[in-house]
N, C-alpha and C. Protein backbone atom coordinates (compact mmCIF):
# COMPACT_ATOMS: atom_id res chain seq x y z
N UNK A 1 54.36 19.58 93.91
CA UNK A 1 55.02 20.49 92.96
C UNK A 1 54.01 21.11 91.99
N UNK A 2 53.11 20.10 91.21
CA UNK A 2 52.45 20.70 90.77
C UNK A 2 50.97 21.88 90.86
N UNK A 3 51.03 22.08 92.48
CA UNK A 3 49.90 22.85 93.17
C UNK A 3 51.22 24.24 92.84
N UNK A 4 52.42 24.17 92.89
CA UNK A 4 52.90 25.51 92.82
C UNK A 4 53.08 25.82 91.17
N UNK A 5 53.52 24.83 90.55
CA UNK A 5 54.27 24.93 88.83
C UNK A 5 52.69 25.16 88.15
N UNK A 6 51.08 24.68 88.57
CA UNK A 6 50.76 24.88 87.73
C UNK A 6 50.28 26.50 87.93
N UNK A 7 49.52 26.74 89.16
CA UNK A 7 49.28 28.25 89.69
C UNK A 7 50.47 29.39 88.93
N UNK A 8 51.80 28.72 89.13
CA UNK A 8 52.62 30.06 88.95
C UNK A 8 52.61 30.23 87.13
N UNK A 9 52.47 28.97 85.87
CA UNK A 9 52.66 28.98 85.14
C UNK A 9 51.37 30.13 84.58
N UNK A 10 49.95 29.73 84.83
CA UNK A 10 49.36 30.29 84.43
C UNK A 10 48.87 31.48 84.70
N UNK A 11 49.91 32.53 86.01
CA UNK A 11 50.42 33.72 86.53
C UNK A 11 50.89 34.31 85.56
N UNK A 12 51.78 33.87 85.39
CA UNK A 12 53.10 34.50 84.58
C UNK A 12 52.18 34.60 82.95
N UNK A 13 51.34 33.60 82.34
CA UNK A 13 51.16 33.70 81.66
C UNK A 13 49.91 35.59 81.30
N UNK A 14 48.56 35.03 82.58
CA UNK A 14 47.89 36.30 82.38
C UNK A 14 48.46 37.43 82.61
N UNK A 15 49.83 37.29 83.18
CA UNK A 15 50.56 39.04 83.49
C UNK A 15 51.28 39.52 81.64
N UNK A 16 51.33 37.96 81.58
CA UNK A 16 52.09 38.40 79.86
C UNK A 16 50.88 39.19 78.90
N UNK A 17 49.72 38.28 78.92
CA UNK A 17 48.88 38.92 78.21
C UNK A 17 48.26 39.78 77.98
N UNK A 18 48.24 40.15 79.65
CA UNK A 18 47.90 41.53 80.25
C UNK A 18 48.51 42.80 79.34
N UNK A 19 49.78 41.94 79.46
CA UNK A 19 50.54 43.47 78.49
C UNK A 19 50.08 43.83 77.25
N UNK A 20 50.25 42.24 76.50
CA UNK A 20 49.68 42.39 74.87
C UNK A 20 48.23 42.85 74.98
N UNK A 21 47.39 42.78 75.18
CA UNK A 21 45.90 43.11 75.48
C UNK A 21 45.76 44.53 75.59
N UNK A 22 46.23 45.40 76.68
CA UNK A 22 46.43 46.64 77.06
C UNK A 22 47.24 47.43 75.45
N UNK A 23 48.37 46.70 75.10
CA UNK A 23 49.21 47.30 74.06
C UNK A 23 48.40 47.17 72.43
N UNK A 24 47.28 45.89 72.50
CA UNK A 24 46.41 45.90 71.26
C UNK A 24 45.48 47.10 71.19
N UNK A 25 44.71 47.57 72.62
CA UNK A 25 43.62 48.28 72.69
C UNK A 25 44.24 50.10 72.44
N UNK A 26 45.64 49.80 72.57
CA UNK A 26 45.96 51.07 72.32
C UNK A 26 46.75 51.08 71.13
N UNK A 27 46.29 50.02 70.09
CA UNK A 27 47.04 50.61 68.75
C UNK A 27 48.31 49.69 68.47
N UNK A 28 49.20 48.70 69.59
CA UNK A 28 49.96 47.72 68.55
C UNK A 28 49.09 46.29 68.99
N UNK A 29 49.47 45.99 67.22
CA UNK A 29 48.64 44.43 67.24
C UNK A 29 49.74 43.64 67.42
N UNK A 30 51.02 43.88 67.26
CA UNK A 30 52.04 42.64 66.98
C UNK A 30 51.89 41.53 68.14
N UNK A 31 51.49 41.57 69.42
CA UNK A 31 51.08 40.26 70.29
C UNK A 31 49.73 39.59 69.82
N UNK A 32 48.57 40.33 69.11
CA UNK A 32 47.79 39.16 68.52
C UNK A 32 48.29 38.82 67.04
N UNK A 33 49.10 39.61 66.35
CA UNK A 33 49.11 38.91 64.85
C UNK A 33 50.46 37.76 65.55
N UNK A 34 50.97 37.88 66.71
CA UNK A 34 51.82 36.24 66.75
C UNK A 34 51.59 35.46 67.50
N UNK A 35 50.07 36.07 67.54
CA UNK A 35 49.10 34.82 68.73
C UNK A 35 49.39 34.92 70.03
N UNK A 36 49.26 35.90 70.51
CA UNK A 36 50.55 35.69 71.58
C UNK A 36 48.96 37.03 72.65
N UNK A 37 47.87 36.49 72.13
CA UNK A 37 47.11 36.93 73.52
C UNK A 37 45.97 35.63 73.66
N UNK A 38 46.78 34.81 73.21
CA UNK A 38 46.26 33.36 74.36
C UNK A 38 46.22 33.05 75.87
N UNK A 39 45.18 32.18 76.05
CA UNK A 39 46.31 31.79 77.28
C UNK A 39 46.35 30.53 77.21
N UNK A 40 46.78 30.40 76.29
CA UNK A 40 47.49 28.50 75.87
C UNK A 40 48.57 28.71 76.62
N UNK A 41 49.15 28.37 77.69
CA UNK A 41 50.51 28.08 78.06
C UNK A 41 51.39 27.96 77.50
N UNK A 42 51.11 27.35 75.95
CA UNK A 42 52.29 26.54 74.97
C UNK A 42 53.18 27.64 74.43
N UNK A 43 52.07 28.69 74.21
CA UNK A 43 52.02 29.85 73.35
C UNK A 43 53.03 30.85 73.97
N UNK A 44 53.40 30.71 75.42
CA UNK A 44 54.31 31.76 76.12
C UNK A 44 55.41 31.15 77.15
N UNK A 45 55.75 29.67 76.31
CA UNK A 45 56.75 28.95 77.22
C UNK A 45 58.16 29.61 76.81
N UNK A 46 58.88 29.66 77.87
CA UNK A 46 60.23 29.98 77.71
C UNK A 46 60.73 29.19 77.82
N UNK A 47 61.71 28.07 76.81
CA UNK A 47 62.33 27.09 77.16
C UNK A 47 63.66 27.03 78.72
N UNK A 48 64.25 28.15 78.90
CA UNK A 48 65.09 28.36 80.30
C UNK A 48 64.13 28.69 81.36
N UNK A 49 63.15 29.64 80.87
CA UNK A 49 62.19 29.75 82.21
C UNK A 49 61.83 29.01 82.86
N UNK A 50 61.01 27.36 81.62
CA UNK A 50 60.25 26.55 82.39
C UNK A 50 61.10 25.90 82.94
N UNK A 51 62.47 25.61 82.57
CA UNK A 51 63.99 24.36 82.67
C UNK A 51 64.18 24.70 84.58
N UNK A 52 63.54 26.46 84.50
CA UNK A 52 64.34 26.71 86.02
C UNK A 52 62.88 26.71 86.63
N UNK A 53 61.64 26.49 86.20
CA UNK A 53 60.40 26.36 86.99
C UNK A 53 60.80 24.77 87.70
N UNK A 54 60.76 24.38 86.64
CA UNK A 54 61.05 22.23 86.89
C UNK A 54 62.39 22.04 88.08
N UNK A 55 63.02 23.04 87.76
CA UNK A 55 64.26 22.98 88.89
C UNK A 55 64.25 23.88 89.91
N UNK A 56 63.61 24.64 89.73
CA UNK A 56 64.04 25.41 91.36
C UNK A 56 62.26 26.11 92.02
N UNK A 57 61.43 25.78 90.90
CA UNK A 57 60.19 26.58 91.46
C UNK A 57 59.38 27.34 90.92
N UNK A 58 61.07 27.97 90.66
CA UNK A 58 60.27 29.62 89.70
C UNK A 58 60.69 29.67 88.34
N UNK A 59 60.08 30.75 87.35
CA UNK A 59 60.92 30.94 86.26
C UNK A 59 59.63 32.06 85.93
N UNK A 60 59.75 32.18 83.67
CA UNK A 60 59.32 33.27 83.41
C UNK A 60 58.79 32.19 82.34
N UNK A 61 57.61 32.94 81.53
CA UNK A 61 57.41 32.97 80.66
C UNK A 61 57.81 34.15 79.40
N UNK A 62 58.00 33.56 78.29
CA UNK A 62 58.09 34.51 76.90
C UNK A 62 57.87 36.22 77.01
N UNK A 63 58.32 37.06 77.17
CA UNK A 63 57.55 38.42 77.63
C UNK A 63 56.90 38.62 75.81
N UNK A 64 55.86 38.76 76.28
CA UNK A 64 54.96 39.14 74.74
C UNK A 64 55.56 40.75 74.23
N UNK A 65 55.93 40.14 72.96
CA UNK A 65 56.19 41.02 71.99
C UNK A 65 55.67 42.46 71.96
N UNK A 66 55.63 43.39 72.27
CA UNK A 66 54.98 45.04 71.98
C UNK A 66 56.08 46.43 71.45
N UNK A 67 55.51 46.57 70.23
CA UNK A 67 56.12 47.57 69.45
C UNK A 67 55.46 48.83 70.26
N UNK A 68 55.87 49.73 70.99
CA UNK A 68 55.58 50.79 71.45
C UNK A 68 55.76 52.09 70.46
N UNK A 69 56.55 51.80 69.68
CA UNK A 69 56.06 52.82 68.17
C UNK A 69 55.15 52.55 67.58
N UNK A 70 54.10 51.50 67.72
CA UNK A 70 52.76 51.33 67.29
C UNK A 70 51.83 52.39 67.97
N UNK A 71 51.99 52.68 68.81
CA UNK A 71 51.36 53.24 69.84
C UNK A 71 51.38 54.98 69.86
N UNK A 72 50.58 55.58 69.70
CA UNK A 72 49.97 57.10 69.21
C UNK A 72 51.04 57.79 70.45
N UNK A 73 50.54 57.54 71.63
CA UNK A 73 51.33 58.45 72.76
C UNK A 73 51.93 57.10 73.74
N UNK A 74 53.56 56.94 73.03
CA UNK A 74 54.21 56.03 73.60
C UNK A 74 54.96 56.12 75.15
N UNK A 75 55.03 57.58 75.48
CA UNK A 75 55.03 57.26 77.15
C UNK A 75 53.88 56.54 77.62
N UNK A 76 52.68 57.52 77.41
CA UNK A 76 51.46 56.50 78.25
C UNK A 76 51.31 55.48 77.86
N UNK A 77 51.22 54.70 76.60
CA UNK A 77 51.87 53.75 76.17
C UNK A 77 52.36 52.52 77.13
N UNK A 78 53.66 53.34 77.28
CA UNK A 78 54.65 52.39 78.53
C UNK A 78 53.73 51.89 79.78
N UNK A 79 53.48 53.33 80.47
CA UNK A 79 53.06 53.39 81.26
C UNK A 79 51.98 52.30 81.77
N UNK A 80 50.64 52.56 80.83
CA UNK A 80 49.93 51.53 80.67
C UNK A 80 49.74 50.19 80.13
N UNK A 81 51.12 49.79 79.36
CA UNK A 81 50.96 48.17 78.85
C UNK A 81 52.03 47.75 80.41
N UNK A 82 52.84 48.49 80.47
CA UNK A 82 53.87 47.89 81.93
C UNK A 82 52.74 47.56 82.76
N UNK A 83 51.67 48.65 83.49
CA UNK A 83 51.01 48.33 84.77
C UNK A 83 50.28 47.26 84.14
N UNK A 84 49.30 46.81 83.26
CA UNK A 84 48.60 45.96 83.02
C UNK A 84 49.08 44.90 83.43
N UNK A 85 50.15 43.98 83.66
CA UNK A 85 50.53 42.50 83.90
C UNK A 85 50.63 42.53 85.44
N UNK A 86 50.72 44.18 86.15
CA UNK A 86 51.12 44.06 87.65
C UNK A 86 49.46 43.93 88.08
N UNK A 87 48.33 44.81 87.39
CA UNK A 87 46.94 45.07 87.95
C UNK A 87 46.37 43.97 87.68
N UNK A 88 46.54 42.98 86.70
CA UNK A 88 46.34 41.23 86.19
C UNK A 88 46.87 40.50 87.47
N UNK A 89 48.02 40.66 87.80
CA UNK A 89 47.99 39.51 89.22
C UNK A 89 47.67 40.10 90.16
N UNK A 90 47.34 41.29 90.52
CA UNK A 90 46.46 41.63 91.59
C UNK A 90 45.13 41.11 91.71
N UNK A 91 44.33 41.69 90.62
CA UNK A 91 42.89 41.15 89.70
C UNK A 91 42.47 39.36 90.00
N UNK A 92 43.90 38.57 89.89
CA UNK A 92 43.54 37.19 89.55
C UNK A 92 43.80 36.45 90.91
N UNK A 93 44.71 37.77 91.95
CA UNK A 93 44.71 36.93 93.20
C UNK A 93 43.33 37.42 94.21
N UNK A 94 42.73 38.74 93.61
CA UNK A 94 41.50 38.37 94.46
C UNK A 94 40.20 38.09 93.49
N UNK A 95 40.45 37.52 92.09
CA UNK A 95 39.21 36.77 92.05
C UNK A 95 39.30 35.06 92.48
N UNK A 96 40.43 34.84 92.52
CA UNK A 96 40.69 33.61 93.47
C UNK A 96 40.02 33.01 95.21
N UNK A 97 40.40 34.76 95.91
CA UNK A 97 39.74 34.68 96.58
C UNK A 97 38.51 35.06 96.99
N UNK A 98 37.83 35.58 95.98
CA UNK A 98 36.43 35.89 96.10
C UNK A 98 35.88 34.36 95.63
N UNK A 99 36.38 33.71 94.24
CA UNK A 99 35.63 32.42 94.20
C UNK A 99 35.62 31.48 95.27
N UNK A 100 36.67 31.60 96.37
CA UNK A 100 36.88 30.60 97.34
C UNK A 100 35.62 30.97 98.23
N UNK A 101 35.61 31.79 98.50
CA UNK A 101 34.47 32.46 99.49
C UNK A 101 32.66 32.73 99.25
N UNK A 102 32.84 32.85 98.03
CA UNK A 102 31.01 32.81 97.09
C UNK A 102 30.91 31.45 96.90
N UNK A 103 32.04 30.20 97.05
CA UNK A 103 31.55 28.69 97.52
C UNK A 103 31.59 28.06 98.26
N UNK A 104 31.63 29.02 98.94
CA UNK A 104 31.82 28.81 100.61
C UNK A 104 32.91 27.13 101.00
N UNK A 105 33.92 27.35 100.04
CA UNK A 105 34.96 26.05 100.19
C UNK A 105 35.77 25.53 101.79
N UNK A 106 35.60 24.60 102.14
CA UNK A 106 36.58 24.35 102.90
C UNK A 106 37.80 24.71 103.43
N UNK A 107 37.75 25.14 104.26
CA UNK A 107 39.23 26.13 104.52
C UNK A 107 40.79 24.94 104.86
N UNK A 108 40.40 23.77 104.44
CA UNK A 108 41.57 22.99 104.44
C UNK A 108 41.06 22.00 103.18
N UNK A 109 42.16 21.35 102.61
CA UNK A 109 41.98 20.60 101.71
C UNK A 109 42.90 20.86 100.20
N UNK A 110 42.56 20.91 99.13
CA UNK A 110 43.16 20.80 97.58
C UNK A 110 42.45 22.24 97.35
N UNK A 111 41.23 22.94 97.11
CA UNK A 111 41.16 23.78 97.10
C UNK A 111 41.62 25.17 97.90
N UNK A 112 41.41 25.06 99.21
CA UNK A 112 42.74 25.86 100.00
C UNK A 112 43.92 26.05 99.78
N UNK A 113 44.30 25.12 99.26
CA UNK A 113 45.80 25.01 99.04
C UNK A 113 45.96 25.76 97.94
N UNK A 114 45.21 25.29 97.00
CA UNK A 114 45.53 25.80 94.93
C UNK A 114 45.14 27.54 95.74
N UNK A 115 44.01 28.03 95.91
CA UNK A 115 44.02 29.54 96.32
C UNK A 115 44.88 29.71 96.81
N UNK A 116 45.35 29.07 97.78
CA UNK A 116 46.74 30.28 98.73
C UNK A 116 47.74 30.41 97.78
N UNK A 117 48.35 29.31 97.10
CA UNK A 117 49.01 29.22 96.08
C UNK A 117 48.97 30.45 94.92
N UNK A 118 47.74 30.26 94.97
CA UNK A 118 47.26 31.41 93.32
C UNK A 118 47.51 32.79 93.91
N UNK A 119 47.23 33.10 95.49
CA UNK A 119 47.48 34.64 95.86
C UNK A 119 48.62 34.65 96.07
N UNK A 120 49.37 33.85 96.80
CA UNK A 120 50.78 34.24 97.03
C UNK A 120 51.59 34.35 95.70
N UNK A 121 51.59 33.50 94.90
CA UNK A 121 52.12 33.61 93.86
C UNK A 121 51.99 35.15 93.07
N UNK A 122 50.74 35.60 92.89
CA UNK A 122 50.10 36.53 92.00
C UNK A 122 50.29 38.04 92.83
N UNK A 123 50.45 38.00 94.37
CA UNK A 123 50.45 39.04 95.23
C UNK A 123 52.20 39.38 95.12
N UNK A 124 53.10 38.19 94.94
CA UNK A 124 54.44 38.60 95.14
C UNK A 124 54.60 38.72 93.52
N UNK A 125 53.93 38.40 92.49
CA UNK A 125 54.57 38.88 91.03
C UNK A 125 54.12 40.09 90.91
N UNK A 126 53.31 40.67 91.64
CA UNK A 126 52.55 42.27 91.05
C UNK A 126 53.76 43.16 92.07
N UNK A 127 54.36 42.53 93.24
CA UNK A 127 54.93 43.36 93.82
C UNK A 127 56.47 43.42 93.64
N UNK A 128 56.90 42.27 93.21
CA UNK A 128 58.66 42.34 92.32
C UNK A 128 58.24 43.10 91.03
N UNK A 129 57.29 42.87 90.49
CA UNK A 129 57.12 43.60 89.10
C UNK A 129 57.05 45.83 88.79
N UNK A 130 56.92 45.66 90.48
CA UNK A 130 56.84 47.35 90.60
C UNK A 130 58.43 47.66 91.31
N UNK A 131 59.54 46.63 91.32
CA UNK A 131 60.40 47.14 91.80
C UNK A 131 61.49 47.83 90.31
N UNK A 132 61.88 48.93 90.21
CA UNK A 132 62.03 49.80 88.83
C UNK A 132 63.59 49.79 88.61
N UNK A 133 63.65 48.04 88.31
CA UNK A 133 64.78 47.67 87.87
C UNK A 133 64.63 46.93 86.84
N UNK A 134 65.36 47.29 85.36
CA UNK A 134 65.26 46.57 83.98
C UNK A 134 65.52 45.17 84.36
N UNK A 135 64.74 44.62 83.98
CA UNK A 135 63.53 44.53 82.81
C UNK A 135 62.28 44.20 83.55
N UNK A 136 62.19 44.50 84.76
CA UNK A 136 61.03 44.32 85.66
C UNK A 136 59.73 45.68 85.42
N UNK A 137 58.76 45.39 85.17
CA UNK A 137 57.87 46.23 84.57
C UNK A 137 57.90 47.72 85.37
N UNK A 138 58.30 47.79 86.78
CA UNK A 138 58.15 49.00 87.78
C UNK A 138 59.15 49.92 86.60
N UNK A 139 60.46 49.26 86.04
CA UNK A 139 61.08 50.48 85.77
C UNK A 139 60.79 51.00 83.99
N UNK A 140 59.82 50.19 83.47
CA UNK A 140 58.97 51.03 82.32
C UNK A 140 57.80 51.70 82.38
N UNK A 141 57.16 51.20 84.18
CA UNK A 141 56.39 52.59 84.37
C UNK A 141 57.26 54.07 84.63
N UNK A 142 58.58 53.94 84.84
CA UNK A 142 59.61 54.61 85.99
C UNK A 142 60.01 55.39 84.35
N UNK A 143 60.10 54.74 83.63
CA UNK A 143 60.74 55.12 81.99
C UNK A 143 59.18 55.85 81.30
N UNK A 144 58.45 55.65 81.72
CA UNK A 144 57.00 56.61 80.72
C UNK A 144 57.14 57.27 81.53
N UNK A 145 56.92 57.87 83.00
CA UNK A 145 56.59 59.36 83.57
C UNK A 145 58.38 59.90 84.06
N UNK A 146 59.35 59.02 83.91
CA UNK A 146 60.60 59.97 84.31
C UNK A 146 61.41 60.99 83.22
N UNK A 147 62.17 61.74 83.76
CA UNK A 147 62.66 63.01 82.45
C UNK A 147 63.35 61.73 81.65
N UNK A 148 64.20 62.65 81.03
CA UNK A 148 65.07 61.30 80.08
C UNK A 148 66.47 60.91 80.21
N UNK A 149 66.77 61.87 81.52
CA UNK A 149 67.96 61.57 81.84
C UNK A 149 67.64 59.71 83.19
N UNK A 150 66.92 60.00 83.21
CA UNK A 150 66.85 58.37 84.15
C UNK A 150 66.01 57.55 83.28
N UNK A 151 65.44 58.06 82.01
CA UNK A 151 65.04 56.81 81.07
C UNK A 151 66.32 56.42 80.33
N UNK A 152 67.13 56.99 79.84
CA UNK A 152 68.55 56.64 79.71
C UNK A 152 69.37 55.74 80.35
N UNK A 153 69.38 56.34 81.82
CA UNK A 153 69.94 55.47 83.03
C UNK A 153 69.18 54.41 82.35
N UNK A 154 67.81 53.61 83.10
CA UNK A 154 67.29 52.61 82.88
C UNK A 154 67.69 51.89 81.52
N UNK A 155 67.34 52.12 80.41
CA UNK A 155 67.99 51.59 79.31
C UNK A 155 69.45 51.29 78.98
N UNK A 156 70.32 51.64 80.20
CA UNK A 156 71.56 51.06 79.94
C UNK A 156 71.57 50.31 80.77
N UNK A 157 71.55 50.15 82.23
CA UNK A 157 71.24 49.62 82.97
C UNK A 157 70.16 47.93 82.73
N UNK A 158 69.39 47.98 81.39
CA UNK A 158 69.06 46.56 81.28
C UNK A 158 69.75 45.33 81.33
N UNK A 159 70.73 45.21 80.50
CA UNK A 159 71.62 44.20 80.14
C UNK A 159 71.80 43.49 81.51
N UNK A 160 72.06 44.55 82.71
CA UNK A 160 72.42 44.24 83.75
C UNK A 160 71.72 43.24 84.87
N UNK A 161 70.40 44.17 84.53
CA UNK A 161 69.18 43.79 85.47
C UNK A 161 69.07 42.72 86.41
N UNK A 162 69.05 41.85 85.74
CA UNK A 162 68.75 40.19 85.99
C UNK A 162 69.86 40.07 86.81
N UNK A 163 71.30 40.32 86.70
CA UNK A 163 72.21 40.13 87.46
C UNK A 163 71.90 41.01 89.53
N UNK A 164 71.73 42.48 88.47
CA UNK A 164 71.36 43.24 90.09
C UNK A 164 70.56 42.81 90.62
N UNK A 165 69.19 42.21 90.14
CA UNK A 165 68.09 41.66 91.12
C UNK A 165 68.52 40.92 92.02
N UNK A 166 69.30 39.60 91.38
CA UNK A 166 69.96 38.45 91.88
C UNK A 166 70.65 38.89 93.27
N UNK A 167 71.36 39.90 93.05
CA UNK A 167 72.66 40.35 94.14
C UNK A 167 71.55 40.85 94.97
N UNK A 168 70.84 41.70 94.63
CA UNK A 168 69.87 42.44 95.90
C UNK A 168 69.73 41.12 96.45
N UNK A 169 69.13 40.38 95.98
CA UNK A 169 68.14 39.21 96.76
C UNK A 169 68.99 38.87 97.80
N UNK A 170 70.40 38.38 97.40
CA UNK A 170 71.84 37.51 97.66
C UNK A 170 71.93 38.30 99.14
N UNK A 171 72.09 39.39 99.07
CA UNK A 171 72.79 40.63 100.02
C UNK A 171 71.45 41.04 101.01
N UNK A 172 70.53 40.36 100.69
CA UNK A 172 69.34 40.72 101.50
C UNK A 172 68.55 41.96 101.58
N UNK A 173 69.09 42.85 100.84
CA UNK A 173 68.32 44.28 100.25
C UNK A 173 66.70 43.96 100.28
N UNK A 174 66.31 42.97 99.13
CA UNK A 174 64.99 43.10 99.40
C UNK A 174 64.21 42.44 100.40
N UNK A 175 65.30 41.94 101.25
CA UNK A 175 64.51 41.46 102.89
C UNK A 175 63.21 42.06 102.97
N UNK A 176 63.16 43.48 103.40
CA UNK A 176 62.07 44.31 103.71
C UNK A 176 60.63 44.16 102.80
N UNK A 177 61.27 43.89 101.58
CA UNK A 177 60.04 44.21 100.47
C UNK A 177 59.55 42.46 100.59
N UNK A 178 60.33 41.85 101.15
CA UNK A 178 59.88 40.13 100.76
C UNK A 178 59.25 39.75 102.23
N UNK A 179 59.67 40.61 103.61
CA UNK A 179 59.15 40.92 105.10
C UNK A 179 57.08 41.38 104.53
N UNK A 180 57.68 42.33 103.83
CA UNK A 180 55.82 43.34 103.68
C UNK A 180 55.23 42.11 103.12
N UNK A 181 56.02 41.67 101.84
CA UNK A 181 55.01 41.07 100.93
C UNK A 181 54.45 39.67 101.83
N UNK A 182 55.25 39.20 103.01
CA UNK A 182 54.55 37.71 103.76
C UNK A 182 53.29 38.67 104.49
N UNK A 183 53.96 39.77 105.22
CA UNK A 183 52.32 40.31 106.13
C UNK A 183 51.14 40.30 105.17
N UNK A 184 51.49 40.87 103.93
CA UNK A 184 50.02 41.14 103.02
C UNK A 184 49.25 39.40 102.93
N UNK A 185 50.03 38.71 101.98
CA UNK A 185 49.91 37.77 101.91
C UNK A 185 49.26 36.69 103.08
N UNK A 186 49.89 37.61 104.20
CA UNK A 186 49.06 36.66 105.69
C UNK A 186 47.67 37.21 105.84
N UNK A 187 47.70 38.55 105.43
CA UNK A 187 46.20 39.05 106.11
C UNK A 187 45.40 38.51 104.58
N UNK A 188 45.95 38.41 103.59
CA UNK A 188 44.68 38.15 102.55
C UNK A 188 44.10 36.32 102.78
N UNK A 189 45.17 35.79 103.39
CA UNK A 189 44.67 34.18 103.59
C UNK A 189 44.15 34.15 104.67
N UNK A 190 44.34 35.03 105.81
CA UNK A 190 43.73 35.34 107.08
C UNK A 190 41.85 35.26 106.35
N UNK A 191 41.61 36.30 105.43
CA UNK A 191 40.40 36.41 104.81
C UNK A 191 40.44 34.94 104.40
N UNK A 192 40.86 34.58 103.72
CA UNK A 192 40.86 32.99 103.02
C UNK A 192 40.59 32.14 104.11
N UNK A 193 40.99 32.17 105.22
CA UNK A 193 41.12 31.37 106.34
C UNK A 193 40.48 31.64 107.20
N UNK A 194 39.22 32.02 107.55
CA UNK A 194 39.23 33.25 109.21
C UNK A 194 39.02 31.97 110.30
């Protein structure tokens, strides 16, 4: 359990910070004045997130705080604090596998395992995170470059979110997107593995 709870915890965490980091360099501080561009774990626990990590696998961490009225030009703004947490688990699943490979590690064992772990994990959060449904980051890139009649849509449509994801999943909608994301995932451990 803990080759998946600890990989995914400290996922979730650099995609959080990703945001605050990106959202400091462009003008809001409110994720470092509440400490909140650590990567202490402690610092971005969600008490239900971790309750459903310990129980089922998965969960979330804290989404870090960002005032986007801090921010000079708050579409790009969006645009760029949203992609930052998706280009962070891209970033962290292949410096995973570049460190596996510049130490020339064993392709079976505790280290094999923690990498495949760290890409799969980090390859399927960058790719649910671009699907542009509230509160999933795809649809606040979808909210900085769309007119404002579907940034509207989206902003009512939050409350909901979490529920529609669920049902897609339920109803098998994102079959296809969860089909792509095993091929990627096979050819990058394929590299991990040859």
């Amino acid at each position: 359990f803990a080759f998946v709870a600890i990989p995914f915890l400290y996922s979730v965490v650099i995609h959080e910070v990703a945001h605050g980091w990106v959202a400091y360099r462009m003008g809001d501080p409110t994720a470092k004045w509440l400490g909140r561009l650590s990567l202490n774990p402690l610092k971005h626990l969600d008490l239900i997130g971790t309750l459903v990590l310990f129980l089922a696998g998965f969960g979330w961490a804290k989404p870090v705080p960002i005032n986007i009225n801090n921010i000079p030009d708050k579409r790009k703004g969006l645009v760029f604090v949203s992609s930052a947490g998706i280009i962070a688990n891209i970033l962290f699943a292949f410096v995973a596998l570049l460190f596996f490979r510049l130490f020339s590690l064993p392709s079976s064992g505790i280290w094999a395992r923690l990498v495949y772990y760290v890409v799969q994990i980090n390859i399927t959060l960058a790719a649910l995170n671009l699907i542009p449904i509230p509160p999933l980051d795809g649809s606040k890139i979808l909210m900085g470059i769309a007119p404002e009649r579907t940034r509207y849509f989206l902003t009512r449509l939050e409350p909901y979110g979490f529920f529609i994801i669920i049902g897609l999943l339920y109803l098998g909608i994102l079959d296809p997107l969860i089909r792509t994301l095993g091929s990627i995932i096979g050819i990058l451990i394929g590299i991990l593995l040859p």
